[in-house]
Protein backbone atom coordinates (compact mmCIF):
# COMPACT_ATOMS: atom_id res chain seq x y z
CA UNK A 1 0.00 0.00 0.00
CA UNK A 2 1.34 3.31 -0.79
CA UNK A 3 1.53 6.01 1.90
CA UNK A 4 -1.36 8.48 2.49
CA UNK A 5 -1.28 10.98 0.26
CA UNK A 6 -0.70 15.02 0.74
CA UNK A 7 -3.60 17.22 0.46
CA UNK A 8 -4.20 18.00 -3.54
CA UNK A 9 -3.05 21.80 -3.75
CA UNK A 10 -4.42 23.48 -6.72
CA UNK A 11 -4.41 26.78 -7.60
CA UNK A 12 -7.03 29.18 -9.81
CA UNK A 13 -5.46 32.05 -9.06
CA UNK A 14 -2.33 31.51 -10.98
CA UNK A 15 -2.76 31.62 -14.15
CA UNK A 16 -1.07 27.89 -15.31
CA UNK A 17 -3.68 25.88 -16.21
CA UNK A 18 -5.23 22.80 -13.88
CA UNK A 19 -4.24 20.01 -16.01
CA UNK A 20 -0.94 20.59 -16.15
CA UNK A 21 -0.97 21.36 -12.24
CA UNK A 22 -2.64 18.20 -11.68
CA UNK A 23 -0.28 16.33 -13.99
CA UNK A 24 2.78 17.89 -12.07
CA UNK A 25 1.10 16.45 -8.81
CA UNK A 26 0.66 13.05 -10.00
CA UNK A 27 4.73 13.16 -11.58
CA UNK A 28 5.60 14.37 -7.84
CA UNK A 29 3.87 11.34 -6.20
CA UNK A 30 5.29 8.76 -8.41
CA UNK A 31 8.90 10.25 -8.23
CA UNK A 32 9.07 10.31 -4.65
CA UNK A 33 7.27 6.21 -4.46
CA UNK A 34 3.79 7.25 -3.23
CA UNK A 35 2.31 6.43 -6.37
CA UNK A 36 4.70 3.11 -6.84
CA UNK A 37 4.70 0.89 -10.00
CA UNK A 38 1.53 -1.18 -10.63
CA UNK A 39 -0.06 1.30 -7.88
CA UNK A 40 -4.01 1.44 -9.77
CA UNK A 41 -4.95 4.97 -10.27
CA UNK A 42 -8.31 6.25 -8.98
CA UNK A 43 -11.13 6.09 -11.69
CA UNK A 44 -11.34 9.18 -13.81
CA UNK A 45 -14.94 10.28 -12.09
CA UNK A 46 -13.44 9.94 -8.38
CA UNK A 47 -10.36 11.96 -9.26
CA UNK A 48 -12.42 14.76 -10.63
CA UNK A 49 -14.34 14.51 -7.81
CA UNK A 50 -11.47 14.36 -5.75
CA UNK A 51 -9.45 17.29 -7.03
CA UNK A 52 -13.44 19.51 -7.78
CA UNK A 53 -12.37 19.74 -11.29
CA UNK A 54 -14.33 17.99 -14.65
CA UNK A 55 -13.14 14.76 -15.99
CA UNK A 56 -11.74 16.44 -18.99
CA UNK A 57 -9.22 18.27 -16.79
CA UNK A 58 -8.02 15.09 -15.22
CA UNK A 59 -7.97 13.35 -18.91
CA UNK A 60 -5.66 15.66 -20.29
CA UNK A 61 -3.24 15.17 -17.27
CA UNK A 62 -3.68 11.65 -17.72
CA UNK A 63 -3.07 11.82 -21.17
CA UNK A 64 0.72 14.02 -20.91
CA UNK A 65 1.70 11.18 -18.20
CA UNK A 66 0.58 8.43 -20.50
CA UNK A 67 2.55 9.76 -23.41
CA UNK A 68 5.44 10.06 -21.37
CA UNK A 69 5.50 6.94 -20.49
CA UNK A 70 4.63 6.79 -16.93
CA UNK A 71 0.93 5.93 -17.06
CA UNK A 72 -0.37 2.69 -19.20
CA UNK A 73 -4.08 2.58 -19.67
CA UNK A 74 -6.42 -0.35 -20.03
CA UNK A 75 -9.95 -0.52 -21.11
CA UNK A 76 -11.76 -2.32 -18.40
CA UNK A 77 -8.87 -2.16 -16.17
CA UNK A 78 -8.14 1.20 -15.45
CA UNK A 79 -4.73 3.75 -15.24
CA UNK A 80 -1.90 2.00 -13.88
CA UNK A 81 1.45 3.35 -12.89
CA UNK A 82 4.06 1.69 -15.03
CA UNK A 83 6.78 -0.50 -13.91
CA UNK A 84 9.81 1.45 -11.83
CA UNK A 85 12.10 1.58 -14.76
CA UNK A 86 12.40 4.24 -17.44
CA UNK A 87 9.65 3.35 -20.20
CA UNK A 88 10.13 5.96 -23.18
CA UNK A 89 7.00 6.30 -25.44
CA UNK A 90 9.31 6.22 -28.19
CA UNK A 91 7.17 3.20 -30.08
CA UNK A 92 4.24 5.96 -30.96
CA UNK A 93 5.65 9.45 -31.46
CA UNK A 94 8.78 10.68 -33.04
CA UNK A 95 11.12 12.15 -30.67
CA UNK A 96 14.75 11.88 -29.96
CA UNK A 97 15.95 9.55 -26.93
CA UNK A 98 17.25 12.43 -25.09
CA UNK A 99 14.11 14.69 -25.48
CA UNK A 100 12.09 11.21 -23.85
CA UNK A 101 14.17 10.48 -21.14
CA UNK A 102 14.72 14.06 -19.78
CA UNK A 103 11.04 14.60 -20.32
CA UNK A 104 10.26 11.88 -17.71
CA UNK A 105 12.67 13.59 -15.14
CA UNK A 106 16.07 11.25 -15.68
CA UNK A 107 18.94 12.23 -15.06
CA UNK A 108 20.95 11.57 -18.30
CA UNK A 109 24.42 12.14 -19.53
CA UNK A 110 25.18 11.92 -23.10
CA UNK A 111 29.05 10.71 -23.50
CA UNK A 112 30.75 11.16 -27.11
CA UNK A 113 32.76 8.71 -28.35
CA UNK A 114 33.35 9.61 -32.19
CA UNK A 115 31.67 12.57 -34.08
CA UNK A 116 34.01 12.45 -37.38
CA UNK A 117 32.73 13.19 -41.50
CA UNK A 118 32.89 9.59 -42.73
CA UNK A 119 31.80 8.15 -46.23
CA UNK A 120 28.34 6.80 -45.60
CA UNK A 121 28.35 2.38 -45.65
CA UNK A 122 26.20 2.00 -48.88
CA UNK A 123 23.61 0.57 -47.40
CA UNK A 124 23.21 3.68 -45.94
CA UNK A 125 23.79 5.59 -48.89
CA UNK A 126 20.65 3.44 -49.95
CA UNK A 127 18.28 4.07 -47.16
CA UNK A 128 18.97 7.81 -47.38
CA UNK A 129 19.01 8.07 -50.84
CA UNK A 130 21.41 10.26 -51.64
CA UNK A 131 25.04 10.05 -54.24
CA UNK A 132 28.27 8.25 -53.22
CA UNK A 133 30.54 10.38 -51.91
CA UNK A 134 27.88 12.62 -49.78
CA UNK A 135 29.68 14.26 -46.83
CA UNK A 136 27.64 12.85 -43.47
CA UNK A 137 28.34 12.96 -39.39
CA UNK A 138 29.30 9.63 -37.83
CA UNK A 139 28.51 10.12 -34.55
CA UNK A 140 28.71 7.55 -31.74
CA UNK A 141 27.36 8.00 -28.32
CA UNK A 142 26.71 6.57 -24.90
CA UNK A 143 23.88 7.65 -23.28
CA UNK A 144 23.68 7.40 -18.91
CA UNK A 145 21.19 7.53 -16.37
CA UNK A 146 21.65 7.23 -12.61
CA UNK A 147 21.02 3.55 -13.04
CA UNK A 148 24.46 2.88 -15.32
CA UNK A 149 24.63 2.95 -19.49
CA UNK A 150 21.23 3.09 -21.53
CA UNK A 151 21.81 3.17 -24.88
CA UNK A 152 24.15 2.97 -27.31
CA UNK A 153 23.93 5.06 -31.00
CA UNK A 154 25.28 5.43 -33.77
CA UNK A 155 24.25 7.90 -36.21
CA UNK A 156 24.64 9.11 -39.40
CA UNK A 157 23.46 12.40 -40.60
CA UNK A 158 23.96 14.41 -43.50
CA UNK A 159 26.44 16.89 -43.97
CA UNK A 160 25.36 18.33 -47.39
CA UNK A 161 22.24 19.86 -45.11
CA UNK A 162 23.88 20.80 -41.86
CA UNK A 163 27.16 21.75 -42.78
CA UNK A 164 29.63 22.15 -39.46
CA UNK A 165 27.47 19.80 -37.82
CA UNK A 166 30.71 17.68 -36.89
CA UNK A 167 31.92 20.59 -34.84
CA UNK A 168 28.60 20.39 -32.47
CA UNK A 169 29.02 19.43 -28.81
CA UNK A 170 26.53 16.73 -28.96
CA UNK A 171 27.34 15.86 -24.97
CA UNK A 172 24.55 18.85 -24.19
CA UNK A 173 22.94 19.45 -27.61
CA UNK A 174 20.20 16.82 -28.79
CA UNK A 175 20.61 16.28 -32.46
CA UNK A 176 16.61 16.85 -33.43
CA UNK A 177 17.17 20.12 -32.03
CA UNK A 178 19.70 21.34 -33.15
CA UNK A 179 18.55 19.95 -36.75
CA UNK A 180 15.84 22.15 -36.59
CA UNK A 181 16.99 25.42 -34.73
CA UNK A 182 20.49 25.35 -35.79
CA UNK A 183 19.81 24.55 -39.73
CA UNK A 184 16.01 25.25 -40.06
CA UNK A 185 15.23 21.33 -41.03
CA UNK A 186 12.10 20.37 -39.57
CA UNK A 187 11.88 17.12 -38.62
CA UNK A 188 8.42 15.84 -39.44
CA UNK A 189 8.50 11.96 -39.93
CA UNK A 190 10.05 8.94 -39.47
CA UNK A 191 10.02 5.19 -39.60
CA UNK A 192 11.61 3.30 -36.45
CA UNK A 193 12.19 -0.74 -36.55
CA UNK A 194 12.21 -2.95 -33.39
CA UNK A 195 14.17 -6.42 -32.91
CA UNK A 196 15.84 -7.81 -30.04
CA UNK A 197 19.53 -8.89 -30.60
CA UNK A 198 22.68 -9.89 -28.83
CA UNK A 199 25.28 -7.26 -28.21
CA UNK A 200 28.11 -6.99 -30.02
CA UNK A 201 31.22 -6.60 -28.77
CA UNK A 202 31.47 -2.30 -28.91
CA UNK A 203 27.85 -2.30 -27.75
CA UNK A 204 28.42 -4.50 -25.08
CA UNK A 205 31.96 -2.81 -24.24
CA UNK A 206 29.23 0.87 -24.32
CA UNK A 207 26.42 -0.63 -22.31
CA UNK A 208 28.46 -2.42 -19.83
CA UNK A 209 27.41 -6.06 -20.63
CA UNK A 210 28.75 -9.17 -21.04
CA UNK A 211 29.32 -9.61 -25.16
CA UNK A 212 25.60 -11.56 -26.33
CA UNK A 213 23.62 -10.20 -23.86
CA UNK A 214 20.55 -9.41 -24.79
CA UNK A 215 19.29 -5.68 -26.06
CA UNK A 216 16.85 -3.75 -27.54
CA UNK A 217 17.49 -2.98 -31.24
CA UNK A 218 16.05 0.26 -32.78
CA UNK A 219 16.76 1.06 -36.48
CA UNK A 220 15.56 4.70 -37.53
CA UNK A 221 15.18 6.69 -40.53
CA UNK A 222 14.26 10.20 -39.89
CA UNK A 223 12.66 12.58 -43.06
CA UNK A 224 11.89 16.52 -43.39
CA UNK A 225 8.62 17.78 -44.10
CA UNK A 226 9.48 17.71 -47.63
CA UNK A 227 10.67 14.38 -47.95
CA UNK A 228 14.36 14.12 -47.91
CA UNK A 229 15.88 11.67 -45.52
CA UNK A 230 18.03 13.25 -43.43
CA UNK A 231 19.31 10.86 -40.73
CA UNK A 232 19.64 7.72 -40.37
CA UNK A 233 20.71 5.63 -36.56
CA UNK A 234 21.23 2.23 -34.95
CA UNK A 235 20.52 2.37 -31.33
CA UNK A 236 20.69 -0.07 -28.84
CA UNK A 237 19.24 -0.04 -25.52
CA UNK A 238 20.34 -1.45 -22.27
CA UNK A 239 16.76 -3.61 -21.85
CA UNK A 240 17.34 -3.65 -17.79
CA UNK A 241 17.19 -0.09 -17.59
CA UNK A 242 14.04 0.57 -20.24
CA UNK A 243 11.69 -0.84 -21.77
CA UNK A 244 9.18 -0.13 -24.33
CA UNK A 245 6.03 1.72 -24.03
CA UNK A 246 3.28 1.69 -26.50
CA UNK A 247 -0.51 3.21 -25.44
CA UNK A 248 -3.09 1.06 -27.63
CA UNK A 249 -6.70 1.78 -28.72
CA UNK A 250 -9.01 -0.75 -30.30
């Protein structure tokens, strides 16, 4: 059983709006373990009730903390705190690893280990669709939470439309944004692919895992809003630190 909570304190006077005071409430009380994983949610009528606000209110808070991954919803079963490890909703909406994790309040530390112009490997060149010989960013990186290494990535992204990129300090910049504010490229789709596979021997060295353990394989392809393919990553991910989210409708 989780503690008793704290009073609900929300305020009309100030101007931010209740859902997303409500939905800053409900982050606090699973961050400090009075909400803990698997902990079932009050029904969406009882909350409003609860709090004296309309169910709408308390289904657009609901709503942020699903997307974020730390809320899973079932019909017939109710709102459910997810499991106590990070759970990125990275299966349904296109953002980049960093933006996910540091949305959900982790801690995370991006660590460089190669961000060099290479020749793209032609299956690359393929993917992306672009000449032999286009100048692209190799960058390799190690990303860290509290909990030890997360995920490993490599990407490639192309130099013809972000020239300099190489000389970036990706350690604090996230590459979507600085895609789009630092060279104007906004990132509108992409198309991510899911296996599991063992780690190879860099990935495990990154990841800190024996060499075949098990990870999380994400392939992406990332396009502009007018069509041209402009990066393309392998990531792995350190499966006993996160997981997989995805919120389902029928």
């Amino acid at each position: 059983m989780p503690p008793t909570d704290p009073a609900w304190e929300l305020s009309r006077e100030s101007g931010e709006p209740l859902h997303l005071q409500i939905e800053r409430a409900i982050r606090d009380r699973i961050a400090s373990g009075r909400w803990p994983a698997r902990f079932k949610l009050p029904a969406e009528p009882a909350l409003a009730a609860e709090l004296g606000v309309n169910r709408g209110t308390v289904r657009k808070a609901l709503a942020l903390l699903t997307e974020d991954g730390l809320l899973s919803s079932t019909r017939g079963r109710g709102t459910f705190v997810t499991a106590g490890v990070a759970e990125p909703g990275i299966a349904q909406r296109l953002r980049s690893l960093t933006e996910d994790f540091r949305d959900q309040g982790y801690d995370l530390t991006a660590e460089v280990l190669s961000a060099r112009l290479e020749r793209l490997p032609l299956a690359v060149e393929a993917i992306l669709g672009v000449s032999a010989n286009t100048p692209a960013l190799r960058l390799v990186r190690v990303f860290h939470c509290a909990q030890g290494p997360l995920a490993y990535l490599v990407n490639y992204v192309r130099a013809d439309l972000c020239p300099g990129v190489e000389g970036v300090d990706f350690t604090a910049a996230s590459l979507f944004d600085t895609l789009e504010r630092r060279y104007g490229l906004r990132i509108a789709e992409g198309r991510r692919t899911f296996s599991a596979e063992p780690a190879r021997d860099e990935v495990a060295a990154g990841l800190g895992l024996p060499p075949g353990s098990p990870v999380l394989y994400l392939e992406q392809v990332t396009y502009t809003d007018d069509g041209r393919a402009v990066e393309y990553s392998d990531v792995w991910i350190n499966s006993v630190h996160a997981k997989i989210t995805s919120h389902l409708e029928r």
